[in-house]
N, C-alpha and C. Protein backbone atom coordinates (compact mmCIF):
# COMPACT_ATOMS: atom_id res chain seq x y z
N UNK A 1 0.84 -1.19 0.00
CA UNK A 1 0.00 0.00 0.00
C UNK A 1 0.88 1.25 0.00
N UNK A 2 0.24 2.15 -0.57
CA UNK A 2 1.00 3.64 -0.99
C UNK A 2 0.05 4.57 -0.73
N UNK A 3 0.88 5.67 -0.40
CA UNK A 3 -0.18 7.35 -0.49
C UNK A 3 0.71 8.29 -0.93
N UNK A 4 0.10 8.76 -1.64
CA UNK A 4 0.18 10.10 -2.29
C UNK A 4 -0.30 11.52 -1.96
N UNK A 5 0.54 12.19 -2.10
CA UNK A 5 -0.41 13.70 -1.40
C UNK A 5 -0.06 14.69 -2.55
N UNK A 6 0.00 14.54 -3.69
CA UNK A 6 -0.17 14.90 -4.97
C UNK A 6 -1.23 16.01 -4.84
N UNK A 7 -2.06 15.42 -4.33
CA UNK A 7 -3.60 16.28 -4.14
C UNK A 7 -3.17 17.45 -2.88
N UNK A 8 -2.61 17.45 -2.42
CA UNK A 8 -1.89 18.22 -1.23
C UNK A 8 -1.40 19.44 -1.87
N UNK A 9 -0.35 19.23 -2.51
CA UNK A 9 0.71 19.83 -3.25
C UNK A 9 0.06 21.20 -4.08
N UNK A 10 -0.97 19.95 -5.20
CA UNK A 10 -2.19 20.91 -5.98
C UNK A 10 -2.88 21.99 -5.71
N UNK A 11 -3.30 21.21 -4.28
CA UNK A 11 -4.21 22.59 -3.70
C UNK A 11 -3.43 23.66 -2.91
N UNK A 12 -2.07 23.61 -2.58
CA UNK A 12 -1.47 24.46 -2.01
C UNK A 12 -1.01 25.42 -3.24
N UNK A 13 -1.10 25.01 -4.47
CA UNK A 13 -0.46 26.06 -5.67
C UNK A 13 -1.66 26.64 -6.04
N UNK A 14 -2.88 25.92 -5.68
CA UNK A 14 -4.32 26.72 -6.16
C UNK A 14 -4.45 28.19 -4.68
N UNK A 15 -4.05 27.44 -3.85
CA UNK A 15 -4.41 28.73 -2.92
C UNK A 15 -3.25 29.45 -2.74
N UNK A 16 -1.88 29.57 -3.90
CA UNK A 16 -0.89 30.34 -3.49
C UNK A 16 -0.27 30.56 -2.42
N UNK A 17 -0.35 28.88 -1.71
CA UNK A 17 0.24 28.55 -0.58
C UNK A 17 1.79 27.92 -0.44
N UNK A 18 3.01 28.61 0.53
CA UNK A 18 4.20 27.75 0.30
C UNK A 18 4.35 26.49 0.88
N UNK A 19 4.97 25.45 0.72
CA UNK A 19 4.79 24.67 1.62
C UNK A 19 5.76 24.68 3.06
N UNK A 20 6.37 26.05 3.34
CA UNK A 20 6.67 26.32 4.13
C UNK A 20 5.96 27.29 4.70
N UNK A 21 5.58 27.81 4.35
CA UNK A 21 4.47 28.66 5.05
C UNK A 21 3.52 27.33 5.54
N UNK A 22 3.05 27.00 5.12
CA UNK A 22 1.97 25.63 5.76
C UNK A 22 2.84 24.64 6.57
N UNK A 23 3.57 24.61 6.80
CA UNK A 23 4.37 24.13 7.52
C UNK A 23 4.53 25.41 9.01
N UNK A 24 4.98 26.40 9.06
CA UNK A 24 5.00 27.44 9.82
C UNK A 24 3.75 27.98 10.37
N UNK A 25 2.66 27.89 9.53
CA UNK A 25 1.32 27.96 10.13
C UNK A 25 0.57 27.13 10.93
N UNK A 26 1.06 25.69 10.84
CA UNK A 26 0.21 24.59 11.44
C UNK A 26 1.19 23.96 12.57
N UNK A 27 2.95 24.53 12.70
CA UNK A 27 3.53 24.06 13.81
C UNK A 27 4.52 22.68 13.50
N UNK A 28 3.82 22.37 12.39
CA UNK A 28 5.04 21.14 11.73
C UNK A 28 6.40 21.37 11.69
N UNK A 29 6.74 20.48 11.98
CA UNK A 29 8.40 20.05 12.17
C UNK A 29 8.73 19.89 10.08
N UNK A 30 10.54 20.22 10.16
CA UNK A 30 10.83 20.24 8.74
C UNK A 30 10.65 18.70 8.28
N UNK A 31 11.11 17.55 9.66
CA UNK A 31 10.88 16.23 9.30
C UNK A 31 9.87 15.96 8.60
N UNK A 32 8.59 16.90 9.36
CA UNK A 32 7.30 16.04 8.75
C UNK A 32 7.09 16.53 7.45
N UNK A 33 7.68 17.59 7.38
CA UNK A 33 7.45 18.06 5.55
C UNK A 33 8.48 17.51 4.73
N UNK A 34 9.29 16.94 4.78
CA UNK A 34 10.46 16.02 4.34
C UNK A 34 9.33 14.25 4.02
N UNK A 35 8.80 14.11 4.85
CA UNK A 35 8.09 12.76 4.77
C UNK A 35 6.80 13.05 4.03
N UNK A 36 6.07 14.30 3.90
CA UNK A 36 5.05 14.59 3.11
C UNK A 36 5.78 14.38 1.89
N UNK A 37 6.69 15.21 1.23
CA UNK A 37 7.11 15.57 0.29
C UNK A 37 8.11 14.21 -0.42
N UNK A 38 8.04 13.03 0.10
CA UNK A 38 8.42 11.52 -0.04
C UNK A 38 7.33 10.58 0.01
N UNK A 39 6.40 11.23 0.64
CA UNK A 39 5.11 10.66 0.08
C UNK A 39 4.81 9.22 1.36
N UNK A 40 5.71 9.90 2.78
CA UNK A 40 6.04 8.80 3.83
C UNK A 40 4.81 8.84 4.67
N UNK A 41 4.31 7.92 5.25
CA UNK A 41 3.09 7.99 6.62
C UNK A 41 3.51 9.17 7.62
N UNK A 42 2.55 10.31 7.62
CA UNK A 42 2.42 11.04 9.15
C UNK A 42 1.48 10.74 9.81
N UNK A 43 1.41 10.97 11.31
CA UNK A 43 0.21 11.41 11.98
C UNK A 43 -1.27 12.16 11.19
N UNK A 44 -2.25 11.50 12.13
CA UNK A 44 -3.37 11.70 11.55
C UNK A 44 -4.06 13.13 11.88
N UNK A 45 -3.23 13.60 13.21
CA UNK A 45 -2.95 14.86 13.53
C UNK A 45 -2.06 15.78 12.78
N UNK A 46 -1.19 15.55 12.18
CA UNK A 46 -0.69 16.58 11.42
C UNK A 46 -1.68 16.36 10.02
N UNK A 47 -2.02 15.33 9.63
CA UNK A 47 -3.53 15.21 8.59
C UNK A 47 -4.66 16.25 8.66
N UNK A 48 -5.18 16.62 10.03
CA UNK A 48 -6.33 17.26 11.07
C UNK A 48 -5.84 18.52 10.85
N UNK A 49 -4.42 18.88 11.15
CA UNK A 49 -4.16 20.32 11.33
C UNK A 49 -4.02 20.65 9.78
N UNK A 50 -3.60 19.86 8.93
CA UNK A 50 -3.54 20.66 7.39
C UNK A 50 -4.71 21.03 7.20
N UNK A 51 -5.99 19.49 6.86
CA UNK A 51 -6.85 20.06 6.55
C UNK A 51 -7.66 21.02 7.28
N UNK A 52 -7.65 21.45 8.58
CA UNK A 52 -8.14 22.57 9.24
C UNK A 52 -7.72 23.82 8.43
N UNK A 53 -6.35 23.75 8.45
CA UNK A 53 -5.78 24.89 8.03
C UNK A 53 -6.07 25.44 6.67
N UNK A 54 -6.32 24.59 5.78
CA UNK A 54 -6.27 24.78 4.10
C UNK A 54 -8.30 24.31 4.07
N UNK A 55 -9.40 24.15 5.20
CA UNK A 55 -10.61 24.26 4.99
C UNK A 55 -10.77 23.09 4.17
N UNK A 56 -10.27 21.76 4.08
CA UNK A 56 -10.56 20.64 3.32
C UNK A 56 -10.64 19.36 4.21
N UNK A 57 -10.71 18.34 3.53
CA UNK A 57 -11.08 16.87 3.88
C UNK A 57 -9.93 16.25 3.61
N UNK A 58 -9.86 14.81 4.24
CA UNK A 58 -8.77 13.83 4.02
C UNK A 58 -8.27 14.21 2.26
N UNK A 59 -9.52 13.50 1.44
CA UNK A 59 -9.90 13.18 0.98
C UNK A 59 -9.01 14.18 -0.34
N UNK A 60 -9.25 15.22 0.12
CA UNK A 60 -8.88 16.04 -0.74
C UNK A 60 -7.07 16.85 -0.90
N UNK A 61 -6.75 15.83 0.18
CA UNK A 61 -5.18 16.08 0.19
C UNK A 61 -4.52 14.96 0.39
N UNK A 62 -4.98 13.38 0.02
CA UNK A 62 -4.53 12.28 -0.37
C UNK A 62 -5.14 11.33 -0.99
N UNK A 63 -4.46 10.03 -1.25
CA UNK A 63 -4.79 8.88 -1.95
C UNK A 63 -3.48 8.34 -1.77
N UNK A 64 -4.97 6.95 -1.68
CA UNK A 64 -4.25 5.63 -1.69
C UNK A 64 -4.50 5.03 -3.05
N UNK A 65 -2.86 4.78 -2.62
CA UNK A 65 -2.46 3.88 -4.40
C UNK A 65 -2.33 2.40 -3.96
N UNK A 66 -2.87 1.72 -4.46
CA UNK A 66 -2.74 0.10 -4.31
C UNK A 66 -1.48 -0.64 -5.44
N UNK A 67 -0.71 -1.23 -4.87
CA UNK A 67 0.59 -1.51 -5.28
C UNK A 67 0.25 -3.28 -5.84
């Protein structure tokens, strides 16, 4: 099993968001944006605080890829 946050990425260039700035806004560590950006498992809490932050759903800032 795989995830992707492709859909993450997308919507941060639609809302002219950096991904350091979203990182600096929600309190994330550089690790955890190092493991987003590798496409690695985080917390379902740093999941909670994006989509709080960016007004979206799981749903809409990942996928699962079946291997």
């Amino acid at each position: 099993m795989a995830i992707s946050y492709n859909k993450l990425w997308k919507l941060l260039i639609d809302k002219q968001m950096s991904k350091v700035y979203l990182r600096d806004s929600i309190g994330m560590g550089p690790s955890t944006l190092a493991k987003l950006s590798k496409n690695q498992r985080v917390s379902l809490e740093v999941l909670e605080k994006i989509c709080k932050e960016l007004n979206c759903n799981f749903g809409d800032i990942i996928d699962f890829i079946e291997e």
